[in-house]
PDB file of N, CA and C in Angstrom:
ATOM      1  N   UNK A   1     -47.358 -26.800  47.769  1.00  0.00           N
ATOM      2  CA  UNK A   1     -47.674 -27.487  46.530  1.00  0.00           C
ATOM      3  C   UNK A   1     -46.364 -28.006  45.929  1.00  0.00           C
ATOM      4  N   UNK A   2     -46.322 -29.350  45.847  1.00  0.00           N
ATOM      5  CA  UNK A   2     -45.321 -29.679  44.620  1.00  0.00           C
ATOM      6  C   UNK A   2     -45.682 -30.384  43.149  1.00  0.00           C
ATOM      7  N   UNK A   3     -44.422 -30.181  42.417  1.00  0.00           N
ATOM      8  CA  UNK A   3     -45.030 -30.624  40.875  1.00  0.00           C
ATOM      9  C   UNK A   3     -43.476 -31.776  40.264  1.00  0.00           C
ATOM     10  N   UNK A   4     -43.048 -31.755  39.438  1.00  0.00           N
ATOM     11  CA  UNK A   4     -42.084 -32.856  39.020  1.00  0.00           C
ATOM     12  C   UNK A   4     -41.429 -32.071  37.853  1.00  0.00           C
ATOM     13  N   UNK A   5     -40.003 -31.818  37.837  1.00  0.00           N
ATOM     14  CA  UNK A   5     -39.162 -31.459  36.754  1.00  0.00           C
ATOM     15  C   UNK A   5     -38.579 -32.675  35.930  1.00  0.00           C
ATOM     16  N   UNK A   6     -37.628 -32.398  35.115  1.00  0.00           N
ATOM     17  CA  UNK A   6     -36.581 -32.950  34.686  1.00  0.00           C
ATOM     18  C   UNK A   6     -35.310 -32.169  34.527  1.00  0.00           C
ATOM     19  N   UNK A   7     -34.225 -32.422  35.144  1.00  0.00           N
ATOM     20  CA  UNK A   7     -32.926 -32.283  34.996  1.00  0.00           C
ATOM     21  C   UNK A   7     -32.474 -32.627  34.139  1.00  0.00           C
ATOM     22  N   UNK A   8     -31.448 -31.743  33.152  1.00  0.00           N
ATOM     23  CA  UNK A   8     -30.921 -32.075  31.948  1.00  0.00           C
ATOM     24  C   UNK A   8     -29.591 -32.115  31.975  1.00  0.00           C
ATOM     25  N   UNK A   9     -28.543 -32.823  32.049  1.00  0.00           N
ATOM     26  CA  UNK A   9     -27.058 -32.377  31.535  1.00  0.00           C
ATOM     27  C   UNK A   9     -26.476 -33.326  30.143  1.00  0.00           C
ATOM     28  N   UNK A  10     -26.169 -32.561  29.130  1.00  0.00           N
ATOM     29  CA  UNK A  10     -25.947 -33.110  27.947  1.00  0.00           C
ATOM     30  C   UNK A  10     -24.551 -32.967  27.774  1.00  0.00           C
ATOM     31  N   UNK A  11     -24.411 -34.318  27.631  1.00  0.00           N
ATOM     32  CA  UNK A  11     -22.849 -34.000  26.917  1.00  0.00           C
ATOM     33  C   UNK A  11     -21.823 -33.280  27.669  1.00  0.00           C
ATOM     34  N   UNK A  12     -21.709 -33.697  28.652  1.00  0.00           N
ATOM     35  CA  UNK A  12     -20.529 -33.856  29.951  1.00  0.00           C
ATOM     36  C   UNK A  12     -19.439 -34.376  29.433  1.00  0.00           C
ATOM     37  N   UNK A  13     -18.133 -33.664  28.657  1.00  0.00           N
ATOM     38  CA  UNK A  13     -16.877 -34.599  28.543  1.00  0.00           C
ATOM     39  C   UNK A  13     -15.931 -34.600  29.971  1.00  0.00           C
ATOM     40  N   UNK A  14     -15.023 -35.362  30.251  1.00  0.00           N
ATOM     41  CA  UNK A  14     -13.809 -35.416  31.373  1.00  0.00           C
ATOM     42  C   UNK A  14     -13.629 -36.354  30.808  1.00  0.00           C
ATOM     43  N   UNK A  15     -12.120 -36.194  31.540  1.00  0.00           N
ATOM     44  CA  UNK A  15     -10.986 -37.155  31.426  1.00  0.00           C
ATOM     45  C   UNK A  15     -11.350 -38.288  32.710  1.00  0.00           C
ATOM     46  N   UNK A  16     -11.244 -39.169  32.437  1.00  0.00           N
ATOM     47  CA  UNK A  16     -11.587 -40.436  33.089  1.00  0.00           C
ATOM     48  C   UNK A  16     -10.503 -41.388  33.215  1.00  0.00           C
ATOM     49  N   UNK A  17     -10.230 -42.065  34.260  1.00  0.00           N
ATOM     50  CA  UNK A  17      -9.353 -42.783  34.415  1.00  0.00           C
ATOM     51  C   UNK A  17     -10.058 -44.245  34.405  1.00  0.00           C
ATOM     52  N   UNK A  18     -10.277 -44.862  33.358  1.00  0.00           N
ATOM     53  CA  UNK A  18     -11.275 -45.760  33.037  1.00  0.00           C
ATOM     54  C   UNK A  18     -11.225 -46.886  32.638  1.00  0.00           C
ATOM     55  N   UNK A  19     -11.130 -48.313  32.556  1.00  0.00           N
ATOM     56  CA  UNK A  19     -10.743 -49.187  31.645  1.00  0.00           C
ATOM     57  C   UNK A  19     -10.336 -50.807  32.357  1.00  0.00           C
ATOM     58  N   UNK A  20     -10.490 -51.666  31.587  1.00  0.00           N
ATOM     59  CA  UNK A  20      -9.790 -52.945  32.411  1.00  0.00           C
ATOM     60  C   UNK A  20      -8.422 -53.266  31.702  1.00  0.00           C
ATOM     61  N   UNK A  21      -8.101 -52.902  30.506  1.00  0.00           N
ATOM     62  CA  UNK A  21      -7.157 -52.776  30.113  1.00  0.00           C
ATOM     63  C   UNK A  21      -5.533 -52.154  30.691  1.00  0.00           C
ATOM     64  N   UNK A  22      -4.781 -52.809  30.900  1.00  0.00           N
ATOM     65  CA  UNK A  22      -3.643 -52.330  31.189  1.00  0.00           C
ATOM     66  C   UNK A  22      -3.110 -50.586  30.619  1.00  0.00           C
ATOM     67  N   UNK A  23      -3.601 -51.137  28.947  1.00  0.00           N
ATOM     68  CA  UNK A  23      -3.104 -49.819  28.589  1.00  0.00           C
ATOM     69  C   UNK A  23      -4.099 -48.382  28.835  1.00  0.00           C
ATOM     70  N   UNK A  24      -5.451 -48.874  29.629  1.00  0.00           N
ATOM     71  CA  UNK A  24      -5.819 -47.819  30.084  1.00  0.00           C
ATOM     72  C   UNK A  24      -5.491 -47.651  31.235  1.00  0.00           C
ATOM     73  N   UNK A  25      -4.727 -47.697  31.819  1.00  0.00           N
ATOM     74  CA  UNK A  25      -4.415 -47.845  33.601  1.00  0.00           C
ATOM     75  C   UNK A  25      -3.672 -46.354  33.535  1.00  0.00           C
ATOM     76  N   UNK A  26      -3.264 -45.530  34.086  1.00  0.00           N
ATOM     77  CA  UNK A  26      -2.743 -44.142  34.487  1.00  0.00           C
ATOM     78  C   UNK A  26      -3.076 -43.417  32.901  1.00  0.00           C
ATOM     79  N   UNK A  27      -3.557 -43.436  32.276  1.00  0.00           N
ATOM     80  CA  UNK A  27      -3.932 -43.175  30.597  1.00  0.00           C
ATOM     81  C   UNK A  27      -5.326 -42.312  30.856  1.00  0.00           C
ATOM     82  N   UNK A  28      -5.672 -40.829  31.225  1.00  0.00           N
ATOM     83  CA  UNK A  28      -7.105 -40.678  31.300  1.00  0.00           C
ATOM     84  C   UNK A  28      -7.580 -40.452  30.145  1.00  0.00           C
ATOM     85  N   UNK A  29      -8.956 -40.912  29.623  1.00  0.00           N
ATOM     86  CA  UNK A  29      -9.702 -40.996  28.334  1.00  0.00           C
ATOM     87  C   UNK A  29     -11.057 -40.502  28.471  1.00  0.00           C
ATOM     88  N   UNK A  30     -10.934 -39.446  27.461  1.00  0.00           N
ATOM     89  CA  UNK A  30     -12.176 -38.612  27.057  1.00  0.00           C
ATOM     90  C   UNK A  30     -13.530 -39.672  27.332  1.00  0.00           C
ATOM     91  N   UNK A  31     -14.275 -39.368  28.458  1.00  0.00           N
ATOM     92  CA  UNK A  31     -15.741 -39.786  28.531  1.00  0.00           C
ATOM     93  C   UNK A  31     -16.789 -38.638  28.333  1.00  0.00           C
ATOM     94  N   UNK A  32     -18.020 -39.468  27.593  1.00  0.00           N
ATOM     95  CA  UNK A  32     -18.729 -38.311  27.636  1.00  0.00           C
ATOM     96  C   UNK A  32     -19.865 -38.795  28.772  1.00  0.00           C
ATOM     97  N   UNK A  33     -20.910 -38.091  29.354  1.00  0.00           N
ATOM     98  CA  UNK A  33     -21.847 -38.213  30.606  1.00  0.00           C
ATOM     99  C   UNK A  33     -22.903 -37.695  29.727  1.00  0.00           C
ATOM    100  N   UNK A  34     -24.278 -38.061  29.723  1.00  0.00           N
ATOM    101  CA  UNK A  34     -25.443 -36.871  30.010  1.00  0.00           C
ATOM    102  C   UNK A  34     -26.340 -38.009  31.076  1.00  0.00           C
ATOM    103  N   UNK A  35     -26.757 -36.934  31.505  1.00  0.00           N
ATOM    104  CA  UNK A  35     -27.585 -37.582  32.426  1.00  0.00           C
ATOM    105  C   UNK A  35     -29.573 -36.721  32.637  1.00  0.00           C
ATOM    106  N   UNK A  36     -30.546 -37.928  32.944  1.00  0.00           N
ATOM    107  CA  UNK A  36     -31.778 -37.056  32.677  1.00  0.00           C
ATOM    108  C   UNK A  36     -32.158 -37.576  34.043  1.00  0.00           C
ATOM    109  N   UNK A  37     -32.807 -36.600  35.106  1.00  0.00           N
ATOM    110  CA  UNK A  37     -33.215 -36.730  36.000  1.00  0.00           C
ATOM    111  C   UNK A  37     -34.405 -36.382  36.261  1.00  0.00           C
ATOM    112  N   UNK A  38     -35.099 -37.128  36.911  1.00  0.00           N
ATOM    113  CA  UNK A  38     -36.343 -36.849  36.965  1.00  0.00           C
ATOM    114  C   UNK A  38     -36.631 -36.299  38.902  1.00  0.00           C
ATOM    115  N   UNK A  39     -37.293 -35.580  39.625  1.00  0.00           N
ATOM    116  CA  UNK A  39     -37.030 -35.088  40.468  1.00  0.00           C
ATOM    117  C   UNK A  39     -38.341 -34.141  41.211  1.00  0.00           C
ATOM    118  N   UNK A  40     -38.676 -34.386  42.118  1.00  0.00           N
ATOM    119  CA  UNK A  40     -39.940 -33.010  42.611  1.00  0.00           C
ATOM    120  C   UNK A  40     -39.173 -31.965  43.105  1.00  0.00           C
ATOM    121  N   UNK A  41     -40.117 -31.013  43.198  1.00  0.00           N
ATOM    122  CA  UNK A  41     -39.641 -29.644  43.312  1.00  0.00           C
ATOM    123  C   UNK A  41     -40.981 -29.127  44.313  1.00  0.00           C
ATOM    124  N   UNK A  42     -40.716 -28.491  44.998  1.00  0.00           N
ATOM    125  CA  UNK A  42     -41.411 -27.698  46.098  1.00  0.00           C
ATOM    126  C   UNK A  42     -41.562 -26.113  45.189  1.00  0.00           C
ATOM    127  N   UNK A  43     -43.157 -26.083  44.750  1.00  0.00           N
ATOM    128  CA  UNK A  43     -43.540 -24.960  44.193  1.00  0.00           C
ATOM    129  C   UNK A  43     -43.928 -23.518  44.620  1.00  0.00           C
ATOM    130  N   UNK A  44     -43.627 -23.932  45.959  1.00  0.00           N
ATOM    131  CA  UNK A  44     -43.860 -22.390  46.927  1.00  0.00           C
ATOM    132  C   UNK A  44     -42.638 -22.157  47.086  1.00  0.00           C
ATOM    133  N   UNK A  45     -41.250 -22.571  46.676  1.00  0.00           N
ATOM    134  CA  UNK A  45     -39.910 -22.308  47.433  1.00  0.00           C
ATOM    135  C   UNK A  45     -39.337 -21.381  45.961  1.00  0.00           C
ATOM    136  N   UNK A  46     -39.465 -20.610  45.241  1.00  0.00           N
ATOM    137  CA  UNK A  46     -38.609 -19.778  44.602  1.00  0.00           C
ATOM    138  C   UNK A  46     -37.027 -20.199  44.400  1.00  0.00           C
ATOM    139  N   UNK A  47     -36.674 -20.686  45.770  1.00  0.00           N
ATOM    140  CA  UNK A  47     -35.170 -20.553  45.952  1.00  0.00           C
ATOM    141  C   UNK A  47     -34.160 -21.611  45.446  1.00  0.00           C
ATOM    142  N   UNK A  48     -33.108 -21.842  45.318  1.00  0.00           N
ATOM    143  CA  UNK A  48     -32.644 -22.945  44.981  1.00  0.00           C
ATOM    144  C   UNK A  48     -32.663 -23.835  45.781  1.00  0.00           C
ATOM    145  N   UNK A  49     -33.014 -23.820  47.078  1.00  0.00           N
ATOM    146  CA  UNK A  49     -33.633 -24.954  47.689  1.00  0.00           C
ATOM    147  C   UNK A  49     -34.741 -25.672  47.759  1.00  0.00           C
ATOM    148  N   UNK A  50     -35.492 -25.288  46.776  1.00  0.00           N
ATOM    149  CA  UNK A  50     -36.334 -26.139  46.514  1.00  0.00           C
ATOM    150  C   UNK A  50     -36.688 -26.991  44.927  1.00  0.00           C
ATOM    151  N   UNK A  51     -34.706 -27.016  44.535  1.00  0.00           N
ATOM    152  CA  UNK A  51     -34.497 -27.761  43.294  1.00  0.00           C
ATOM    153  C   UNK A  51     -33.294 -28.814  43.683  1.00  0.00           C
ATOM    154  N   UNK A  52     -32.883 -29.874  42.826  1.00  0.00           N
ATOM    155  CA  UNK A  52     -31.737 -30.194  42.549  1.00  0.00           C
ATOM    156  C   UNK A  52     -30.853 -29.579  41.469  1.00  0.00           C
ATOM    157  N   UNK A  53     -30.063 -29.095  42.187  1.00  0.00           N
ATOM    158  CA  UNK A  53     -29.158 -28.302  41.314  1.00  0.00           C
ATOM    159  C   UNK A  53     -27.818 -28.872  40.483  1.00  0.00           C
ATOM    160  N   UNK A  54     -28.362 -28.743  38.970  1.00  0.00           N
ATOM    161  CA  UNK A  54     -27.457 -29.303  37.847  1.00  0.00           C
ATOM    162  C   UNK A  54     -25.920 -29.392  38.175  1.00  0.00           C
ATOM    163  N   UNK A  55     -25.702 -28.031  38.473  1.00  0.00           N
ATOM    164  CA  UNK A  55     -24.030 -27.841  39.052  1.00  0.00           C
ATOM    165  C   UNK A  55     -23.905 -28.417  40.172  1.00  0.00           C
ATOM    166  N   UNK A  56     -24.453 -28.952  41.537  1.00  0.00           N
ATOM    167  CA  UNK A  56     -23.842 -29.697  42.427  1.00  0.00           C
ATOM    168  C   UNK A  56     -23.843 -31.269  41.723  1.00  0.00           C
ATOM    169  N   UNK A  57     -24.504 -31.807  40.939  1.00  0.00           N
ATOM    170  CA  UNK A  57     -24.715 -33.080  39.697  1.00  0.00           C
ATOM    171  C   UNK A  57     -23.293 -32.884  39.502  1.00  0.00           C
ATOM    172  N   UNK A  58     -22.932 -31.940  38.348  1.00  0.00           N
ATOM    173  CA  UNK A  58     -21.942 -31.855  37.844  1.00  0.00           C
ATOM    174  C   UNK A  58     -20.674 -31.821  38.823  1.00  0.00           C
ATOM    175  N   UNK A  59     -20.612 -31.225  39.143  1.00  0.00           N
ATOM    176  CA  UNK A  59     -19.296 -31.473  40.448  1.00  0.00           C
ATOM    177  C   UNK A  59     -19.371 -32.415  41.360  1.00  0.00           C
ATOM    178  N   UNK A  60     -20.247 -33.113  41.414  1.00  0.00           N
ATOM    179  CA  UNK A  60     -20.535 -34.698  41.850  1.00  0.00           C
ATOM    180  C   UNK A  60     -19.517 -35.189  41.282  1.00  0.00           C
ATOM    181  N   UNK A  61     -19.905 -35.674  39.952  1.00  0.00           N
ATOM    182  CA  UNK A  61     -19.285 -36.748  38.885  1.00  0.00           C
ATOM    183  C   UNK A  61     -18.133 -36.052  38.760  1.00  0.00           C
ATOM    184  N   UNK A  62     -17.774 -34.865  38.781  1.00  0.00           N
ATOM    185  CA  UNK A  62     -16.679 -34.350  38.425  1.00  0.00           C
ATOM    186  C   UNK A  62     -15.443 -35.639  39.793  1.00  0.00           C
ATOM    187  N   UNK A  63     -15.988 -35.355  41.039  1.00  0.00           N
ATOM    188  CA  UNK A  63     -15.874 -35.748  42.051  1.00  0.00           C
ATOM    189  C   UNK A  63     -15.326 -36.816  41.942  1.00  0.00           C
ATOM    190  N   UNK A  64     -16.431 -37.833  41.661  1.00  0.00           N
ATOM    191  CA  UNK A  64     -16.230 -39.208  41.890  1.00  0.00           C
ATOM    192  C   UNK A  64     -15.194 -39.880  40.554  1.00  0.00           C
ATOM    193  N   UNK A  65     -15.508 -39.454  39.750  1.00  0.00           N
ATOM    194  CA  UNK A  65     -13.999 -39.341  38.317  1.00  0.00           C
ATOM    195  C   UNK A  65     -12.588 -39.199  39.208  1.00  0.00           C
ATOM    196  N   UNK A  66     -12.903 -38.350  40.180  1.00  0.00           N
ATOM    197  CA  UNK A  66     -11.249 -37.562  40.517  1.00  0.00           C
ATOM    198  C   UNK A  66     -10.908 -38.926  41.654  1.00  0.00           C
ATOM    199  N   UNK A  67     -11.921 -39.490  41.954  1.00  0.00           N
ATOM    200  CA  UNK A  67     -11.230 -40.609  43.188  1.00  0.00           C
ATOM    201  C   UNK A  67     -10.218 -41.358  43.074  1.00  0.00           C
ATOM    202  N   UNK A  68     -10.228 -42.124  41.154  1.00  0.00           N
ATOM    203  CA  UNK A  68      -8.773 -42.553  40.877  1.00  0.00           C
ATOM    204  C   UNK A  68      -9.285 -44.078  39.597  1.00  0.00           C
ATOM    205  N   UNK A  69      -8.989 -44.944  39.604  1.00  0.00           N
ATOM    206  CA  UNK A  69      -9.453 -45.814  38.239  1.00  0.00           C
ATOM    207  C   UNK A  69     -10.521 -46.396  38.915  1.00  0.00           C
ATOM    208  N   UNK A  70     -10.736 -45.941  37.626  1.00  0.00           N
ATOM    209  CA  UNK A  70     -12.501 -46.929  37.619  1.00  0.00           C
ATOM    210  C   UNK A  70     -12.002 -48.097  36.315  1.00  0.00           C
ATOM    211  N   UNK A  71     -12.389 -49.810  36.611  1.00  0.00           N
ATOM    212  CA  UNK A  71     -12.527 -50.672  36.010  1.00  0.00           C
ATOM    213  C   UNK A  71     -13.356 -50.511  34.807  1.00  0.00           C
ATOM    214  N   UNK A  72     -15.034 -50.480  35.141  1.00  0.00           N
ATOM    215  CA  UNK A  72     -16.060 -50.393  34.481  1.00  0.00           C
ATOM    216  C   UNK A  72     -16.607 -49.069  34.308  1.00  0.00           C
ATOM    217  N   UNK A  73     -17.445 -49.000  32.881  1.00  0.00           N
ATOM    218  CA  UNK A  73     -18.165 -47.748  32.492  1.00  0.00           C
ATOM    219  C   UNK A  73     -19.542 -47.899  33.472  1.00  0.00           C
ATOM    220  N   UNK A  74     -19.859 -49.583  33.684  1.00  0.00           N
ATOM    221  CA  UNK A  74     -21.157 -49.632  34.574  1.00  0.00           C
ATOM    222  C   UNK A  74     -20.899 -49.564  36.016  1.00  0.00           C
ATOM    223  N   UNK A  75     -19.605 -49.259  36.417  1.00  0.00           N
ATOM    224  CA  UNK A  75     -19.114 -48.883  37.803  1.00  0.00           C
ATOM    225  C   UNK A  75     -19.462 -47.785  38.086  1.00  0.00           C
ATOM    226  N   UNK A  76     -18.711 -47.145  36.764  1.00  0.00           N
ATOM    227  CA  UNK A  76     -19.030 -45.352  37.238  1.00  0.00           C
ATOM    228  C   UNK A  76     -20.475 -45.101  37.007  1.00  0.00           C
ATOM    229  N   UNK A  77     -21.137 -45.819  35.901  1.00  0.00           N
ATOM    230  CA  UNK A  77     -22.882 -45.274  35.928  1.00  0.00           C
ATOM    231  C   UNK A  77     -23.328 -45.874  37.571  1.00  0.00           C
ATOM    232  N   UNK A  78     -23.243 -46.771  37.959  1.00  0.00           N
ATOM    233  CA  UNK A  78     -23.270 -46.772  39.311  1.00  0.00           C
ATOM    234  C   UNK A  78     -22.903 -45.939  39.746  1.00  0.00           C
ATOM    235  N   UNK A  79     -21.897 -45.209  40.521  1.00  0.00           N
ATOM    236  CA  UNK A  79     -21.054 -44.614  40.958  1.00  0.00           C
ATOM    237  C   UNK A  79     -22.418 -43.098  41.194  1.00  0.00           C
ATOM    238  N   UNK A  80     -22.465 -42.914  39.761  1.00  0.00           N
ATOM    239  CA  UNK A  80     -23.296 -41.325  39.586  1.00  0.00           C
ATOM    240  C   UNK A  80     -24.717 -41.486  39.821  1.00  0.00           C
ATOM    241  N   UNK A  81     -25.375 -42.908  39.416  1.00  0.00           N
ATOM    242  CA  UNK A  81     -27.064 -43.280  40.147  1.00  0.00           C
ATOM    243  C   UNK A  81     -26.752 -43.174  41.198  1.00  0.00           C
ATOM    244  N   UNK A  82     -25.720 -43.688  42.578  1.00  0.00           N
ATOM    245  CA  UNK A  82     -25.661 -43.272  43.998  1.00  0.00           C
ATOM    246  C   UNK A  82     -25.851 -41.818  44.104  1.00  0.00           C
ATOM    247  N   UNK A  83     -24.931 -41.281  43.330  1.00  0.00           N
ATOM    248  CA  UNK A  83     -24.720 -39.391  43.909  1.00  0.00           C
ATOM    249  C   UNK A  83     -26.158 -38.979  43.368  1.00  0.00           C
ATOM    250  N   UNK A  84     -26.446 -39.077  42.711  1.00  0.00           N
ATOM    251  CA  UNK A  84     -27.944 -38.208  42.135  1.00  0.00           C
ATOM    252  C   UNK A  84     -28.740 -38.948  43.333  1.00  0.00           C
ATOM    253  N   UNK A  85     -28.970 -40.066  43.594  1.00  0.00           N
ATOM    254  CA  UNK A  85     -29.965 -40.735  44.846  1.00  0.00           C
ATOM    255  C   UNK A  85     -29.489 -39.889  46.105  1.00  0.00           C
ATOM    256  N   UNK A  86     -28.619 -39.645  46.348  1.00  0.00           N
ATOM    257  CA  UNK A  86     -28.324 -38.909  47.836  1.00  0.00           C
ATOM    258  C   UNK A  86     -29.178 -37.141  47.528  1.00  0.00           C
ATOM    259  N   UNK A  87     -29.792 -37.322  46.738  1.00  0.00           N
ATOM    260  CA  UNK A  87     -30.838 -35.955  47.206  1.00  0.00           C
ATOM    261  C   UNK A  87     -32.109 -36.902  47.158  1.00  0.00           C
ATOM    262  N   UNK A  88     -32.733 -36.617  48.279  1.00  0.00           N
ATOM    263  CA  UNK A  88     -34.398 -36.869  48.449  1.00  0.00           C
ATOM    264  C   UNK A  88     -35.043 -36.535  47.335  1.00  0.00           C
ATOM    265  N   UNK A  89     -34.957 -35.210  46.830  1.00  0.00           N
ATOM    266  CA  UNK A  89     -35.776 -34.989  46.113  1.00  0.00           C
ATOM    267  C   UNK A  89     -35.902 -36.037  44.216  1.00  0.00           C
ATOM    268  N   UNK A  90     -34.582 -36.416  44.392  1.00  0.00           N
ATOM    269  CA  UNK A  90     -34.586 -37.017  42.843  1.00  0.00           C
ATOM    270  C   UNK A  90     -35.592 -38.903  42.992  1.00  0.00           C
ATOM    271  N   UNK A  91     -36.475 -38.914  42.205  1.00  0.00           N
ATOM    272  CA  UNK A  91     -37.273 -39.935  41.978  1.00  0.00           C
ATOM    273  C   UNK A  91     -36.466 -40.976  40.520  1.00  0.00           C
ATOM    274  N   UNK A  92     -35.993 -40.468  39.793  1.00  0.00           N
ATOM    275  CA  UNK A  92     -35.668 -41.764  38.858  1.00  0.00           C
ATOM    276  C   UNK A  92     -34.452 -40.625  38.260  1.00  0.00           C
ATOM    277  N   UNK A  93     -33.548 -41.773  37.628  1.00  0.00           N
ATOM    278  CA  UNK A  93     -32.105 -41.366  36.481  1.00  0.00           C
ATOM    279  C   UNK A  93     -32.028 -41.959  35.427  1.00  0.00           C
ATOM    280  N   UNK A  94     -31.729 -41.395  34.470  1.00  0.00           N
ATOM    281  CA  UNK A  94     -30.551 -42.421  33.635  1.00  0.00           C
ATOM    282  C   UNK A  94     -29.591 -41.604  33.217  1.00  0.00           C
ATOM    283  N   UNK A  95     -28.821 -42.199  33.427  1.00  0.00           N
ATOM    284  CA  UNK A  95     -27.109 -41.256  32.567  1.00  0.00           C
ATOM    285  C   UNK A  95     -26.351 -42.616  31.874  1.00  0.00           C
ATOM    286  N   UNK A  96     -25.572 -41.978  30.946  1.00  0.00           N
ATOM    287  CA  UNK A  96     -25.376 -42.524  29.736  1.00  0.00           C
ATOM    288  C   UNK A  96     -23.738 -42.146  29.802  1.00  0.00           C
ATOM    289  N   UNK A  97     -23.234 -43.042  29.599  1.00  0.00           N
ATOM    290  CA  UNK A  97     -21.852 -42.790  29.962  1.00  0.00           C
ATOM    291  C   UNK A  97     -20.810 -43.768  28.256  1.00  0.00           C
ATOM    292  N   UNK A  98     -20.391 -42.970  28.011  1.00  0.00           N
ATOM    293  CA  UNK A  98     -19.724 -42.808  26.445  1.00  0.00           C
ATOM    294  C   UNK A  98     -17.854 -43.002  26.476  1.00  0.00           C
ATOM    295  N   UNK A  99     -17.441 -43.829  26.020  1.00  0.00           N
ATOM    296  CA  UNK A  99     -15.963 -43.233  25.903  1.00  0.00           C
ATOM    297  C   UNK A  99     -15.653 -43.089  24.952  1.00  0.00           C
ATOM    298  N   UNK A 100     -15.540 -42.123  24.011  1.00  0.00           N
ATOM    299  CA  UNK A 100     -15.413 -41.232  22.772  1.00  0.00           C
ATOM    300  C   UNK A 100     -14.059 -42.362  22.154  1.00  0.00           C
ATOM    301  N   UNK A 101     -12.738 -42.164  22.173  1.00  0.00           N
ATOM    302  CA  UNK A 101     -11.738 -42.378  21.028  1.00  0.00           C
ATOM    303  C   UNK A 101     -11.375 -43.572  21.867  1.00  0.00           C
ATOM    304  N   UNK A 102     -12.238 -44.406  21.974  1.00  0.00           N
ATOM    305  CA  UNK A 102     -12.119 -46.439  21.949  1.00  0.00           C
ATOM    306  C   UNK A 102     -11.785 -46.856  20.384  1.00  0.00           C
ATOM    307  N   UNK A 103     -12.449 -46.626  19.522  1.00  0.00           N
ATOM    308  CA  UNK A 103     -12.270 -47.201  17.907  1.00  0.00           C
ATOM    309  C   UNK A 103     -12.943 -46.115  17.251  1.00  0.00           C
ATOM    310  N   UNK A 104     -11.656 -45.957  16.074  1.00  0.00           N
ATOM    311  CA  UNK A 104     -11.722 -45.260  14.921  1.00  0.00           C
ATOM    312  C   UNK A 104     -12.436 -45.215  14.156  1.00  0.00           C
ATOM    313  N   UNK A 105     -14.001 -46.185  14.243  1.00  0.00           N
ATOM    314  CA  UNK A 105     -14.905 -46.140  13.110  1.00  0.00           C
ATOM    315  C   UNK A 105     -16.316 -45.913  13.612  1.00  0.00           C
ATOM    316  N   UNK A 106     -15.935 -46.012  15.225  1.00  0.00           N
ATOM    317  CA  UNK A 106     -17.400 -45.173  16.204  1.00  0.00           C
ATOM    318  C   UNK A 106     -17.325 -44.234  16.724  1.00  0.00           C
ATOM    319  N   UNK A 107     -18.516 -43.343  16.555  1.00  0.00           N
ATOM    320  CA  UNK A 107     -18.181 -42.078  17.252  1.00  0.00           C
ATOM    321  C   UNK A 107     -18.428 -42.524  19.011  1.00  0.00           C
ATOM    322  N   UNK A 108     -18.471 -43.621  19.254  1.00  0.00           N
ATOM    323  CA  UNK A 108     -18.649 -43.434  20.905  1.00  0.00           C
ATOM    324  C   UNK A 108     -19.116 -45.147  21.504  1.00  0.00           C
ATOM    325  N   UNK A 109     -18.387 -45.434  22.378  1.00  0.00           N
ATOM    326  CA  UNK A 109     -19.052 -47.076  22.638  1.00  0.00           C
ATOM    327  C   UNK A 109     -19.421 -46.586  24.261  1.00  0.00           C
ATOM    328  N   UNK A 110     -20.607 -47.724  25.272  1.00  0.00           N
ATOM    329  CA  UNK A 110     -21.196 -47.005  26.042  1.00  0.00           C
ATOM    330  C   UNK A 110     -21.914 -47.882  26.595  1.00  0.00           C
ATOM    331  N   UNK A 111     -22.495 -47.152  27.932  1.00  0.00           N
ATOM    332  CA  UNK A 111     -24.030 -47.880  28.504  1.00  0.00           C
ATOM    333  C   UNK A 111     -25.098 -46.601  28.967  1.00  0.00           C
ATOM    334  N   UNK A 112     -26.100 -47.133  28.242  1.00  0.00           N
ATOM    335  CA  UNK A 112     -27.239 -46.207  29.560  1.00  0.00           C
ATOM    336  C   UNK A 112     -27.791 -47.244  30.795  1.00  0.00           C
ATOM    337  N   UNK A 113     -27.843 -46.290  31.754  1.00  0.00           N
ATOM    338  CA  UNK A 113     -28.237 -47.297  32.851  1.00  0.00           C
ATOM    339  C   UNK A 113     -29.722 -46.197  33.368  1.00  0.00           C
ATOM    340  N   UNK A 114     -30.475 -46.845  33.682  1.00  0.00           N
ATOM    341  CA  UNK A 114     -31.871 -46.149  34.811  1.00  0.00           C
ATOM    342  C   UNK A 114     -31.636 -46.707  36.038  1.00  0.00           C
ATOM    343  N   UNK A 115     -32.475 -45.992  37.100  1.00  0.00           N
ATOM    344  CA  UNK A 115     -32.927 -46.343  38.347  1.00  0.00           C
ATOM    345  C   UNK A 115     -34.096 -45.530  38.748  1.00  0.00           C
ATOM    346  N   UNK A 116     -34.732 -46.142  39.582  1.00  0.00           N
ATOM    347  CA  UNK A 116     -35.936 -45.155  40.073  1.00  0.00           C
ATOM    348  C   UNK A 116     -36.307 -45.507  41.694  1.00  0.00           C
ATOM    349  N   UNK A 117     -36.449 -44.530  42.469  1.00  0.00           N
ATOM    350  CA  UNK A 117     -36.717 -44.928  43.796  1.00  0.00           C
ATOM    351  C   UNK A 117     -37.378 -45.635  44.017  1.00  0.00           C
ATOM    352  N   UNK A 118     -37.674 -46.637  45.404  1.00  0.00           N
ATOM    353  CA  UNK A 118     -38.480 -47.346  45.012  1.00  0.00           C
ATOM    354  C   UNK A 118     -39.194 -46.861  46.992  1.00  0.00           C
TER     355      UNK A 118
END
């Protein structure tokens, strides 16, 4: 028997090497991540193999952050819709990707992006 979860990670900060700007170039800047996943689950399996597991998510992106500059914020939301798609089990995403101290009068400038298998 299977049924359908959602995966939650809220409010993921790292340092990000992020920006088209010169003066963000070797400069890493506080990003924030959450991401909502939507995903089946195998209801006879107890085990963690029959979930996607939040912490391999998280050390994903941790991952793909560490590769080196990213241009775009919609690079890296790309970047993390690939890694969440490389499990079978995940059916749709969106993660929301934030860079906190851009300007002094927003708490956060950003994109959400979706995808869903098709």
């Amino acid at each position: 028997m299977s049924g359908t979860y959602r995966i939650l990670v809220r409010d993921l900060i790292v340092p990000a090497e992020i920006g088209v700007y010169d003066y963000e170039r070797g400069r890493p800047q506080r990003v924030r991540i959450s991401l909502t996943v939507d995903a089946t689950r195998d209801l006879d399996d107890p085990d963690i193999t029959g979930v996607v597991s939040y912490e391999d998510l998280i050390n994903g992106i941790k991952s793909v952050i560490a590769r080196g500059h990213i241009e775009l914020v919609e690079t890296l939301g790309d970047m993390i819709l690939d890694l969440c798609f490389q499990y079978d089990r995940v059916e749709g995403v969106m993660v929301r990707i934030e860079k906190i101290d851009i300007f002094g009068d927003a708490d956060a400038v950003g994109v959400e992006m979706t995808r869903v298998r098709t």
